[in-house]
Protein backbone atom coordinates (compact mmCIF):
# COMPACT_ATOMS: atom_id res chain seq x y z
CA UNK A 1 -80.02 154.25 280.59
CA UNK A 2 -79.69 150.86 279.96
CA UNK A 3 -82.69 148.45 280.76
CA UNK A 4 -82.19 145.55 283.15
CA UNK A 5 -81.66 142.15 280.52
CA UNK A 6 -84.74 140.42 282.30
CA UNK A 7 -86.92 143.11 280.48
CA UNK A 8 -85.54 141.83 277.02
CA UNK A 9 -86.89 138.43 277.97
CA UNK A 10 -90.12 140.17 278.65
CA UNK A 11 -90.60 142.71 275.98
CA UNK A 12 -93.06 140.63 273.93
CA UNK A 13 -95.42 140.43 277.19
CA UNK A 14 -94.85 144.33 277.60
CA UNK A 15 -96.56 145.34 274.25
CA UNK A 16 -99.54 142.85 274.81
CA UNK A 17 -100.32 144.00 278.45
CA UNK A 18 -99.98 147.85 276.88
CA UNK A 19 -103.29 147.09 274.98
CA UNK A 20 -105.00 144.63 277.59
CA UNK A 21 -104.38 146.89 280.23
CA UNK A 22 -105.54 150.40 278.72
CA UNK A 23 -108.83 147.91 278.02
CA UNK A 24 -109.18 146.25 281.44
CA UNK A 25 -109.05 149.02 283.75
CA UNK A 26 -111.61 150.28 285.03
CA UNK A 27 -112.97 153.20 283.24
CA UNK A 28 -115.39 154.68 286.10
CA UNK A 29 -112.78 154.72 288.64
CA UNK A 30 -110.44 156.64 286.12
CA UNK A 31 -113.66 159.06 285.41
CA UNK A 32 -114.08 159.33 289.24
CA UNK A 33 -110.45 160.20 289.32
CA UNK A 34 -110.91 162.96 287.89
CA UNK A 35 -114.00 164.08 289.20
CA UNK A 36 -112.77 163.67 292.70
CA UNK A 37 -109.54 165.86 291.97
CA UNK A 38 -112.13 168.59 291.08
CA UNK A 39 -114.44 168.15 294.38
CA UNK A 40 -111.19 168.20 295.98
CA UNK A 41 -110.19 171.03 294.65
CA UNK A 42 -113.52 172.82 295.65
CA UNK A 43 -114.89 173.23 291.97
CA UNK A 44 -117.55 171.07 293.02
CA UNK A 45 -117.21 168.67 289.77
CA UNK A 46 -117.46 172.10 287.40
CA UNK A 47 -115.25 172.41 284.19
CA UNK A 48 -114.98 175.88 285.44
CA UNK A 49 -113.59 175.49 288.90
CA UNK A 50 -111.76 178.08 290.55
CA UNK A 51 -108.99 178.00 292.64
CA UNK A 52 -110.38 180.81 294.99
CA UNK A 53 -112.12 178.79 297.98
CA UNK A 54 -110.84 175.08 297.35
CA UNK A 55 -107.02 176.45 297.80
CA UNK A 56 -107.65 178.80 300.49
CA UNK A 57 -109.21 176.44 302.39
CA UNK A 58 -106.81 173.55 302.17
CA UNK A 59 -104.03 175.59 303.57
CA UNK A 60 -105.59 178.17 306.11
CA UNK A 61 -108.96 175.80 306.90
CA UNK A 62 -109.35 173.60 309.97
CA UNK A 63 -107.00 175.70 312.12
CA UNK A 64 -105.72 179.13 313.45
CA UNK A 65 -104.47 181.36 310.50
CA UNK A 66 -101.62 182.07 312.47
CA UNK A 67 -100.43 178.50 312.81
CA UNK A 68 -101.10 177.92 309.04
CA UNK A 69 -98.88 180.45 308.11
CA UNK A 70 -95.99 179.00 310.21
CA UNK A 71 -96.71 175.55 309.03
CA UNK A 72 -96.87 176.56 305.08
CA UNK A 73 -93.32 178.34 305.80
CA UNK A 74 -91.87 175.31 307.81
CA UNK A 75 -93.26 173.27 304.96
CA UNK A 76 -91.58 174.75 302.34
CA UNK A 77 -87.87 175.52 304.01
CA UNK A 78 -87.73 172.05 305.47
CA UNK A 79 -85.28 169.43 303.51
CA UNK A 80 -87.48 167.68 300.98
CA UNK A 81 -86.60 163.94 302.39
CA UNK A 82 -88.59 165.15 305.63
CA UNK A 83 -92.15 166.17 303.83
CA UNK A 84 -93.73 162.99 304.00
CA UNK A 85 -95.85 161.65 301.06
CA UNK A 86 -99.36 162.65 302.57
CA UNK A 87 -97.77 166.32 302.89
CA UNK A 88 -96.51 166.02 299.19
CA UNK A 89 -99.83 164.65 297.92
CA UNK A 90 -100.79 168.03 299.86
CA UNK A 91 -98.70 170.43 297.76
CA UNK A 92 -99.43 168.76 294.61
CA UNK A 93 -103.03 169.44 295.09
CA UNK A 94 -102.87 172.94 296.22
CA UNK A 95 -100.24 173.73 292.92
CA UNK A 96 -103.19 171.67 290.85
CA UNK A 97 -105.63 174.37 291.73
CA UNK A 98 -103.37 176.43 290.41
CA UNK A 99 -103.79 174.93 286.96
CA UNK A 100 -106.71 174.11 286.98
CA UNK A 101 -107.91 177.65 288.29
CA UNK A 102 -106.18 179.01 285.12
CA UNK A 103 -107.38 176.68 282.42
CA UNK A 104 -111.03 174.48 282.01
CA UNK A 105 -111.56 170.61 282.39
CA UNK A 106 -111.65 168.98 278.75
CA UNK A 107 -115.48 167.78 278.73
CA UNK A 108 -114.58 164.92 277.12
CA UNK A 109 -114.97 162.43 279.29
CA UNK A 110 -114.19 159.33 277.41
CA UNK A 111 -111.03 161.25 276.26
CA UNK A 112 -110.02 161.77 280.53
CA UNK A 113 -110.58 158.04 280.70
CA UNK A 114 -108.39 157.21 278.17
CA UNK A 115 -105.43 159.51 279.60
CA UNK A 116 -105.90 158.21 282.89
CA UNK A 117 -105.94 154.35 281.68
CA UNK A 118 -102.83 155.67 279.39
CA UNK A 119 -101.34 157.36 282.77
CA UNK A 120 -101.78 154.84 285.03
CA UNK A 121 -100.75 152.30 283.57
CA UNK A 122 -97.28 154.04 282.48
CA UNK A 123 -96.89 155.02 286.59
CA UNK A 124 -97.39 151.29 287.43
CA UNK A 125 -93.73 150.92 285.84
CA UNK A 126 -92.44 153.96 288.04
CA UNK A 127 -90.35 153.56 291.01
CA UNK A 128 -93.90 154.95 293.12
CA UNK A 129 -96.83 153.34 291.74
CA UNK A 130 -99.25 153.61 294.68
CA UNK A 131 -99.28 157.33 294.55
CA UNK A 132 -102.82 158.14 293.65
CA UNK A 133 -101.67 159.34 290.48
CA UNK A 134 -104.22 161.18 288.22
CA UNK A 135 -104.03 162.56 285.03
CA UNK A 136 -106.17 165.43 283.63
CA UNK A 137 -106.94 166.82 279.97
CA UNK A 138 -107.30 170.79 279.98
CA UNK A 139 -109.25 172.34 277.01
CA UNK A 140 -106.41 174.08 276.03
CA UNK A 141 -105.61 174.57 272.21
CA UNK A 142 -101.53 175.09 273.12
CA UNK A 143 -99.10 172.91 273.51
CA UNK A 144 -98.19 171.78 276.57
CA UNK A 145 -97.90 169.66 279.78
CA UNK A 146 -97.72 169.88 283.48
CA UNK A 147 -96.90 167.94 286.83
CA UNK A 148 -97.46 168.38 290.29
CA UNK A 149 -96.03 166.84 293.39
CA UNK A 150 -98.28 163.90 294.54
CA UNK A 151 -98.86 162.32 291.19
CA UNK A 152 -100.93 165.11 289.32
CA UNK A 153 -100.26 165.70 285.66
CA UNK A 154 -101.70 167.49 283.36
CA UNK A 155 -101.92 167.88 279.02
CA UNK A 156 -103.31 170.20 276.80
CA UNK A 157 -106.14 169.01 274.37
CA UNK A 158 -103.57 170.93 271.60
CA UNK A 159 -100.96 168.70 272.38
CA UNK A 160 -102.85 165.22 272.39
CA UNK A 161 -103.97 166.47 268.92
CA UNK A 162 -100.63 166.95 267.45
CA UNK A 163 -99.27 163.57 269.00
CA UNK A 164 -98.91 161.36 266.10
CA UNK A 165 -99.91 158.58 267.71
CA UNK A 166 -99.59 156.91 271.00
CA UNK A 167 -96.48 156.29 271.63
CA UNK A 168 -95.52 160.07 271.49
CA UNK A 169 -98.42 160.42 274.21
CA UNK A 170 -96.90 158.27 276.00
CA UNK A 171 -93.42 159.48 276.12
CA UNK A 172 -94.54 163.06 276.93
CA UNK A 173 -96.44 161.07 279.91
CA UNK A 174 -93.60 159.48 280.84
CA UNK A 175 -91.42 162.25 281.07
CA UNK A 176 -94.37 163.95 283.61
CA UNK A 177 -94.43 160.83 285.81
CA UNK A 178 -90.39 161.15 286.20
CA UNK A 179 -90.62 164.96 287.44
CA UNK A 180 -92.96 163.64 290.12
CA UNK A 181 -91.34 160.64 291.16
CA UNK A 182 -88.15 162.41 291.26
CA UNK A 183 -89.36 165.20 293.54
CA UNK A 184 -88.27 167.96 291.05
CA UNK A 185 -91.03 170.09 291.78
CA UNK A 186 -90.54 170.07 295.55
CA UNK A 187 -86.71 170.76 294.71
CA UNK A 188 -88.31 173.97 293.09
CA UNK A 189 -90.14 174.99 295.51
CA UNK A 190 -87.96 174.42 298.62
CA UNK A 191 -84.99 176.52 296.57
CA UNK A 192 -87.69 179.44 296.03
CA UNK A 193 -88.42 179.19 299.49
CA UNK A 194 -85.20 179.23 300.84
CA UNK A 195 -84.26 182.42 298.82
CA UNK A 196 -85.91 183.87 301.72
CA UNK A 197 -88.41 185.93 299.67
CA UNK A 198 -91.34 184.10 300.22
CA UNK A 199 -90.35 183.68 303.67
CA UNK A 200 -90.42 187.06 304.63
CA UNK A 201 -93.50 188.17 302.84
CA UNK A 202 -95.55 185.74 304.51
CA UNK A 203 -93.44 186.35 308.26
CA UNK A 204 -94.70 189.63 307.68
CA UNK A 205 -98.08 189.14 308.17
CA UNK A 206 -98.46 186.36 310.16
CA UNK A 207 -99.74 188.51 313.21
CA UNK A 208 -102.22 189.99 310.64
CA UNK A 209 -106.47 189.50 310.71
CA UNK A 210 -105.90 188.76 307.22
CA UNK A 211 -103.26 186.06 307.23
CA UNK A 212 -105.43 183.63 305.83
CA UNK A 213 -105.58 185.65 302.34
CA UNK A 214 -102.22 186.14 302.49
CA UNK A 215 -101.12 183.26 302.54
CA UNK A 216 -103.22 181.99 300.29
CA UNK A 217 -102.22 184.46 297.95
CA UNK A 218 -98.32 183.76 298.78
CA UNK A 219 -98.70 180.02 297.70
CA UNK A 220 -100.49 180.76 294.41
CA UNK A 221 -97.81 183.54 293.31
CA UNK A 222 -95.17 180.85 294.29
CA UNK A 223 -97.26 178.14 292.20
CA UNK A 224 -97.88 180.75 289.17
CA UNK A 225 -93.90 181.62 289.29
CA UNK A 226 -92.60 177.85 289.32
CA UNK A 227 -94.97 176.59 285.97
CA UNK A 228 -94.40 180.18 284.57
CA UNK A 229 -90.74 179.92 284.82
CA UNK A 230 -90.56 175.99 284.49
CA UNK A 231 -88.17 174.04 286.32
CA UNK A 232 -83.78 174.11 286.05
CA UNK A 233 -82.86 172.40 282.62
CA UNK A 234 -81.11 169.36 284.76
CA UNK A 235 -84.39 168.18 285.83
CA UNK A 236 -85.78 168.72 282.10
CA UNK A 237 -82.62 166.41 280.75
CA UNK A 238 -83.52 163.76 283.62
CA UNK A 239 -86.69 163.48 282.55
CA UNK A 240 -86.12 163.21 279.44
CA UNK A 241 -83.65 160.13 279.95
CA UNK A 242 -86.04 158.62 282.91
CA UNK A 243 -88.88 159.30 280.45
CA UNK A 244 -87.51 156.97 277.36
CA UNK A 245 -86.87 154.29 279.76
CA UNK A 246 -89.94 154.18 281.30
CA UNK A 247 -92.33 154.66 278.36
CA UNK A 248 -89.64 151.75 277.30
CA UNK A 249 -90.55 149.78 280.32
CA UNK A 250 -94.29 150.34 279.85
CA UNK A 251 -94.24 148.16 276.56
CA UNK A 252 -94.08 151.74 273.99
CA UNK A 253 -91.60 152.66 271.05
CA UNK A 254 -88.68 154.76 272.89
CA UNK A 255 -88.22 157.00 270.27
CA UNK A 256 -91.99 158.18 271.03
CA UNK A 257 -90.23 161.25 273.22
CA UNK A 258 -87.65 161.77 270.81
CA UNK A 259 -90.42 162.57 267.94
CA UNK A 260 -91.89 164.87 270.25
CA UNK A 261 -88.86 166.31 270.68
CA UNK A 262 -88.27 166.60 266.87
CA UNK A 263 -91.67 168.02 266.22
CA UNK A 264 -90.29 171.10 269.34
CA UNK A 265 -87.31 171.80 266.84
CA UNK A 266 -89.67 173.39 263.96
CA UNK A 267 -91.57 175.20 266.18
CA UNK A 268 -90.96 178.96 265.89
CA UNK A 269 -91.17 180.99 269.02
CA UNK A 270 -93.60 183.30 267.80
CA UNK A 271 -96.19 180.78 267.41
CA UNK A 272 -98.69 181.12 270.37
CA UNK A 273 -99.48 177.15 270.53
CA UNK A 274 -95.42 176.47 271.48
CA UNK A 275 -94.70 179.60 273.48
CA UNK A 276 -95.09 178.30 277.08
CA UNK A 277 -93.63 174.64 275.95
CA UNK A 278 -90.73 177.02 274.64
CA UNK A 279 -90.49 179.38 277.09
CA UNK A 280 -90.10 176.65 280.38
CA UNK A 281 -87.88 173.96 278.50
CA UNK A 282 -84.56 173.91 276.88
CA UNK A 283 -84.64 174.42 273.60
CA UNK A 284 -85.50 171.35 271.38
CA UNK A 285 -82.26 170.68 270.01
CA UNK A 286 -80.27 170.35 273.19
CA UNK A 287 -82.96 167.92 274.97
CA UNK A 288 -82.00 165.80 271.71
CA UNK A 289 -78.21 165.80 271.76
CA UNK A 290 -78.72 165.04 275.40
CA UNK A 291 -81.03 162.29 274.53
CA UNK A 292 -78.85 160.65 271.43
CA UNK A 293 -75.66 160.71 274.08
CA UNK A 294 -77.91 158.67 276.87
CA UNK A 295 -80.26 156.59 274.56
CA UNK A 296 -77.40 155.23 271.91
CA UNK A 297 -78.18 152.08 270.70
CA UNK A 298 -78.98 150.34 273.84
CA UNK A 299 -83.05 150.50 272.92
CA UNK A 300 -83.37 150.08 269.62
CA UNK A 301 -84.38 146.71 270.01
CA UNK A 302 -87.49 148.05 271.34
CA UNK A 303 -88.70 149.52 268.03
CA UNK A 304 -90.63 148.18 265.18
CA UNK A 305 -94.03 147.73 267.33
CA UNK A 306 -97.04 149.04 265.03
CA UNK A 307 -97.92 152.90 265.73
CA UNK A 308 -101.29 153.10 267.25
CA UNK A 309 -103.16 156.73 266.85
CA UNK A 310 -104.96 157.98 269.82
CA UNK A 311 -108.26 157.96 268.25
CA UNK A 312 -107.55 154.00 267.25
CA UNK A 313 -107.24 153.19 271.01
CA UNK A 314 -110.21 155.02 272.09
CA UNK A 315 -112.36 153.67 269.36
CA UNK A 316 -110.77 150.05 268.10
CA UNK A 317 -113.29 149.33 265.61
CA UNK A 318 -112.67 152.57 263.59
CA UNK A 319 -111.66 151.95 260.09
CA UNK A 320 -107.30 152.16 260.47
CA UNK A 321 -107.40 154.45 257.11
CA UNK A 322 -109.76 157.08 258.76
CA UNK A 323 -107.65 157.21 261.98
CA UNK A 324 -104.68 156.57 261.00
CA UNK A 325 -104.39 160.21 258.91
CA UNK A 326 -102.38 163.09 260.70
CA UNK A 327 -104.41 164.91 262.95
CA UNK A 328 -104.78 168.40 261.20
CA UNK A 329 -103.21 170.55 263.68
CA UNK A 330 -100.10 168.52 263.42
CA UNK A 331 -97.67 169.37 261.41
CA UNK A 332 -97.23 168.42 258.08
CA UNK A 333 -93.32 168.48 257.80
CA UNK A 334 -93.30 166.45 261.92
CA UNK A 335 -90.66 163.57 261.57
CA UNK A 336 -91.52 160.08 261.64
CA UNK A 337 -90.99 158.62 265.10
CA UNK A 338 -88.83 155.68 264.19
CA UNK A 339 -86.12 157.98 263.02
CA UNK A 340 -82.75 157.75 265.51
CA UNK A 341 -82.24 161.01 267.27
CA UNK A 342 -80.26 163.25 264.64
CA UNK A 343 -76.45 162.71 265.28
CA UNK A 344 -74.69 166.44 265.36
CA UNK A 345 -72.74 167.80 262.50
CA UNK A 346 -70.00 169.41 262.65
């Protein structure tokens, strides 16, 4: 958990490139980004795409349905170090259609920009920077976020608006990029494979007219069951850990993720904004003692950097009183972000 010294020598030059960076890049490639994940996808640039013909197509089209089927299943049974990164990038847009199938594109475009600029410039820290990492807002009032192998990750519009400012953002970010770069979504999905489940329902019907469909249908059960169930809580606590460090690395406050984390903790179960965030993590409370064991007090020499609010970055010359107020979904009683993770009474 500990940073490398060299990037104590270097933290000043962090923070700056944080702010020159989310201004320099450029913000019609990062709108293309986008844009191209949804032609890719088959939604044809629509805030409304479907997953119907873009997913079927990308794993039954260009080929005999037969030898799709036994490719998907080799695919998914095979050890994860031998599904090269093309393959991967693969997966991780076939699982995208998935979410985006289930839930509309933000149309705020200026608002993708700035989560892509945010995004990218958080993976450039990661151990894989040149995957073609894209990062998509869905017009979602809950609370939640999403990865996919390849470098695909995905937020709610609910939770950017209860991030108190950037840095939070950025952790929950963070924490995305790690389940990617770590493979923990292929991990998934190779173990649900193997079960032999999946295996056998598709084997089935592979000398079927209809194996196409099938499938089809067999990979988006398999990608509704791993974001419905979420992934094992030792790949949550990983990211979590991996997360701090990185957001660290990227020039942010490291207690950004453990705010976020504090702001879980009040959140009742029953309240429909939380209940998928709930439902596919550990609960709140654990993430934190896990966090407080890893984190110490090796980064708190990173702190004390001026919170930024999300609607300062995307519009600088905004009066600081008007932007700076608490977004009105958030919160009133969230902690401030500053404040240590809380040590665990006995």
């Amino acid at each position: 958990m500990r940073l490398p010294q060299s990037l104590r020598r270097t933290r000043l030059l962090a923070t700056a490139c944080t702010a020159l960076a989310l201004t320099l890049l450029p913000s019609q490639g990062q709108s293309q980004g986008v844009m191209n994940l949804l032609n890719a996808l088959g939604g044809g640039g629509s805030t409304n795409s479907s997953t119907g013909g873009g997913l079927l197509g990308a794993i039954t089209g260009g080929g005999s349905p037969a030898g799709q089927g036994d490719d998907l299943i080799s695919m998914l049974t095979r050890s994860v170090e031998s599904i090269d990164e093309p393959r991967e990038i693969e997966i991780g847009r076939q699982l995208s259609a998935v979410l985006l199938g289930s839930k509309p594109l933000h149309p705020d475009m200026a608002l993708q920009r700035y989560v892509n600029q945010l995004g990218r410039w958080i993976s450039l820290q990661s151990p894989r920077p040149n995957l073609p990492w894209t990062f998509v807002v869905l017009d979602d009032p809950g609370y939640n976020a999403f990865a996919a192998p390849g470098g695909y990750v995905f937020v709610t519009k609910g939770l950017i608006d209860r991030c108190a400012d950037e840095a939070e953002l950025a952790g929950i970010l963070a924490h995305e990029i790690t389940h990617v770069t770590a493979k923990h979504h292929l991990l998934a999905i190779r173990k649900t494979a193997q079960s032999g489940m999946l295996t056998q329902l598709v084997a089935s019907q592979i000398k079927t007219n209809a194996v196409g469909n099938v499938v089809a249908s067999q990979f988006l059960a398999l990608g509704r069951n791993l974001y419905a169930r979420g992934l094992d809580q030792t790949d949550e606590y990983d990211a979590d850990r991996t997360g701090v460090a990185l957001a660290t690395r990227a020039g942010f406050d490291p207690y950004g993720l453990v705010s976020v984390l504090q702001q879980l903790r009040t959140a009742t179960p029953d309240n429909p904004a939380f209940t998928l965030a709930l439902a596919t993590h550990p609960p709140a409370q654990a993430r934190l003692e896990q966090l407080e064991m890893a984190m110490g007090k090796n980064l708190d020499g990173f702190t004390g950097a001026a919170p930024v609010t999300v609607a300062q970055r995307m519009n600088p010359k905004a009066p600081a009183a008007a932007t700076a107020a608490p977004s009105p979904a958030a919160p009133a009683e969230a902690p401030a972000r500053k404040s240590a993770p809380r040590k665990k009474t006995s």
